[in-house]
Protein backbone atom coordinates (compact mmCIF):
# COMPACT_ATOMS: atom_id res chain seq x y z
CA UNK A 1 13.43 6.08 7.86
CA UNK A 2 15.70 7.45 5.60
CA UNK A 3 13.06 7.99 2.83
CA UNK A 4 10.50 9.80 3.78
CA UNK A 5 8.14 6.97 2.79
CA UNK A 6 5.70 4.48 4.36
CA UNK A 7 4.31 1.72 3.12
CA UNK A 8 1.36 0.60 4.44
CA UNK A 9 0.52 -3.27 4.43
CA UNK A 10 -3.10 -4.38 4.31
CA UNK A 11 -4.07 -7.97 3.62
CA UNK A 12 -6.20 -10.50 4.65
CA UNK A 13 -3.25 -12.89 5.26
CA UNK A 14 -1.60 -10.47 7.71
CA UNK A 15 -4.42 -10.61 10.28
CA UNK A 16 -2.88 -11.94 13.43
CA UNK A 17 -4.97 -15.15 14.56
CA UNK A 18 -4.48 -13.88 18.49
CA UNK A 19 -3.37 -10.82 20.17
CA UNK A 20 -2.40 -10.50 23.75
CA UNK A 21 -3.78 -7.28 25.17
CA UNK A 22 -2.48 -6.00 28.22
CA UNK A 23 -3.42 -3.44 29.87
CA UNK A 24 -0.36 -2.98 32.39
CA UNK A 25 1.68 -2.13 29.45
CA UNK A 26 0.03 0.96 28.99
CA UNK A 27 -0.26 2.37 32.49
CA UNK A 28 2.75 4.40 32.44
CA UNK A 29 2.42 5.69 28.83
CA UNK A 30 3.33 9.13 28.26
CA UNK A 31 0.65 11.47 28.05
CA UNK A 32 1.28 12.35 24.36
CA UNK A 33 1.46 9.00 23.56
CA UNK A 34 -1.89 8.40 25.11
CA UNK A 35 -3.31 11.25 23.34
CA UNK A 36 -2.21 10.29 20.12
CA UNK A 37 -2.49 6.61 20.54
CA UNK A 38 -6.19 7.18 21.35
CA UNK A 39 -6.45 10.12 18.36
CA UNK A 40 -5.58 6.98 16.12
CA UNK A 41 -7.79 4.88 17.31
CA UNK A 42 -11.20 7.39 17.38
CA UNK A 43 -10.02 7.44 13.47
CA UNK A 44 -9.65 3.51 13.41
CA UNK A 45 -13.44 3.52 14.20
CA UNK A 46 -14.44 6.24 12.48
CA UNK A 47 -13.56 5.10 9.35
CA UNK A 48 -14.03 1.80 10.00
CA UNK A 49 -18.08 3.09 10.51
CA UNK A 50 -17.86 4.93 6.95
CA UNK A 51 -16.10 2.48 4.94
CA UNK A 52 -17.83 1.10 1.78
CA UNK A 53 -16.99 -2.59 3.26
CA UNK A 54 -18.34 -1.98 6.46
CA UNK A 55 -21.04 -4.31 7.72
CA UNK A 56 -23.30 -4.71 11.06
CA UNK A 57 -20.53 -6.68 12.77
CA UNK A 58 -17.71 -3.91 11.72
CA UNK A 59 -20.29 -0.75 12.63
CA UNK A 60 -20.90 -2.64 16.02
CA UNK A 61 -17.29 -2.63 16.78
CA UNK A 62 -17.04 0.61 15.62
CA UNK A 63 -19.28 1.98 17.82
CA UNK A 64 -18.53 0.78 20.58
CA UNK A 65 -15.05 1.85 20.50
CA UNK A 66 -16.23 5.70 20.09
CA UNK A 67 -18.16 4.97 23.03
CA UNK A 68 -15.50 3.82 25.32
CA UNK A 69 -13.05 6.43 23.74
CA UNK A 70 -15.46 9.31 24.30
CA UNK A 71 -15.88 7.69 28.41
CA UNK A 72 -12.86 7.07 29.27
CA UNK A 73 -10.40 9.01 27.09
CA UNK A 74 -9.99 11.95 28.71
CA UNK A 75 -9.60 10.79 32.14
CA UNK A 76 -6.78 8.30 30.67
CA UNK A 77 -5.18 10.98 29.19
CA UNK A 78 -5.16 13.21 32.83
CA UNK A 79 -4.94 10.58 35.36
CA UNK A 80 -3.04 8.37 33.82
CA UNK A 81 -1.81 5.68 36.21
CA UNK A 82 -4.03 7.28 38.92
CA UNK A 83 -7.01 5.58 37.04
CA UNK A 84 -6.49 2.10 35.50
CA UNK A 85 -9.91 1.27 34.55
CA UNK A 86 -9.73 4.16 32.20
CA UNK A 87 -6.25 3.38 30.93
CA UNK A 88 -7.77 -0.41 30.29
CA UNK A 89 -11.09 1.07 29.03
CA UNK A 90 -9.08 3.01 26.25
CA UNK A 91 -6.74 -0.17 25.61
CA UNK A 92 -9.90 -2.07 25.11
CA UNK A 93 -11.38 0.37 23.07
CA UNK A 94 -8.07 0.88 20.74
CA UNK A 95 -8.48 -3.03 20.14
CA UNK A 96 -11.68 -3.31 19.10
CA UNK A 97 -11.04 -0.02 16.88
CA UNK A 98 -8.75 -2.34 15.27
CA UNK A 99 -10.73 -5.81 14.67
CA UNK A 100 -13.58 -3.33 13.15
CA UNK A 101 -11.45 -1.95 10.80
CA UNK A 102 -9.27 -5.06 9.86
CA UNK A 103 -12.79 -6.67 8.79
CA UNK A 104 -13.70 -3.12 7.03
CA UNK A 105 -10.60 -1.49 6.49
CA UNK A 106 -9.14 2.43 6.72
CA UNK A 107 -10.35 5.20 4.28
CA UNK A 108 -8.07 8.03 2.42
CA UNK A 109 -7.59 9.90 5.86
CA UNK A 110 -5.13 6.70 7.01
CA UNK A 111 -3.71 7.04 3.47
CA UNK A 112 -3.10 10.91 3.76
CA UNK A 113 -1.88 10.63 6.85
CA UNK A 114 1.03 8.39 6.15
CA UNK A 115 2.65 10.53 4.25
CA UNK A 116 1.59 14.16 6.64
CA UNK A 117 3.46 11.81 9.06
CA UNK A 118 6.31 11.47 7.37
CA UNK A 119 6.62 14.36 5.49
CA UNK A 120 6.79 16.69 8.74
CA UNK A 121 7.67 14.33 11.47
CA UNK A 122 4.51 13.87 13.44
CA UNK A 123 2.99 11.52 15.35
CA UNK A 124 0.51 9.12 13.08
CA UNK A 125 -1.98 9.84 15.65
CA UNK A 126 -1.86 13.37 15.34
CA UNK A 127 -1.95 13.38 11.65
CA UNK A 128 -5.40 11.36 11.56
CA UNK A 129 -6.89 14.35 14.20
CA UNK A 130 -5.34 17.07 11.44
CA UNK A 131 -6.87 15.29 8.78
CA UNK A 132 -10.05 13.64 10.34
CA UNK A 133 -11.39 16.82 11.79
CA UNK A 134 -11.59 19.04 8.55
C-alpha cells in the first residue's frame, strides 16, 4: 500500500452469510504466521469480551475462544503439522474469535493497531500483542 493507510470496514451488511473453514489450509502455516494469526485472534476475543455491545451470546464466544487459544496455541505454534488437532483447535478458535466480535465488534486496540501496522511494517497480529498487553 502505497499510503501508509488502512481503512478498516465494519458493517452489518458485510457479514458473510457462510464461511468455509478448513483446517488443512492451515497445517503448513509458517510459524510466525501462526503466532501472529493466533496473537490476533486472543485480541478478537478479548475485546470482543470488553466491548460496550457485548452480550451473553458474544462473551460465550469469547470465551471460549481464549480457552481453546490458551490449550492449544502453543503446541500449534511448536508442532505445527506434527499436531493437527491443535492446528484445527486454533483454526476453530480464530473463527469463533471472529463471529463474537462481528456481533460485538473490536475496541481502540484494533483501531491503534491499524495504523502501528502500517506505520512500521508489522504484522497486524503483532501490533494487537504490542498494544493489548500494556
Amino acid at each position: 500500500d502505497t499510503t501508509g493507510q488502512k481503512y478498516p470496514l465494519a458493517d452489518y451488511a458485510l457479514t458473510p452469510d457462510m464461511a468455509i473453514v478448513d483446517a488443512n489450509l492451515v497445517m503448513d502455516m509458517p510459524k510466525s504466521l501462526c503466532a501472529f494469526g493466533g496473537l490476533d485472534a486472543v485480541t478478537h476475543a478479548m475485546e470482543a469480551y470488553v466491548s460496550v455491545l457485548a452480550s451473553e451470546f458474544s462473551d460465550g464466544q469469547a470465551l471460549q475462544a481464549l480457552k481453546l487459544l490458551k490449550e492449544y496455541l502453543p503446541a500449534s505454534y511448536h508442532e505445527g503439522s506434527k499436531n493437527p488437532v491443535a492446528r484445527e483447535r486454533v483454526h476453530s478458535a480464530a473463527t469463533i474469535a471472529g463471529i463474537a466480535f462481528a456481533n460485538a465488534f473490536l475496541g481502540v486496540c484494533h483501531s491503534m493497531a491499524h495504523k502501528l501496522g502500517s506505520q512500521f511494517h508489522i504484522p497486524h497480529g503483532l501490533a494487537n500483542a504490542l498494544l493489548i498487553c500494556n
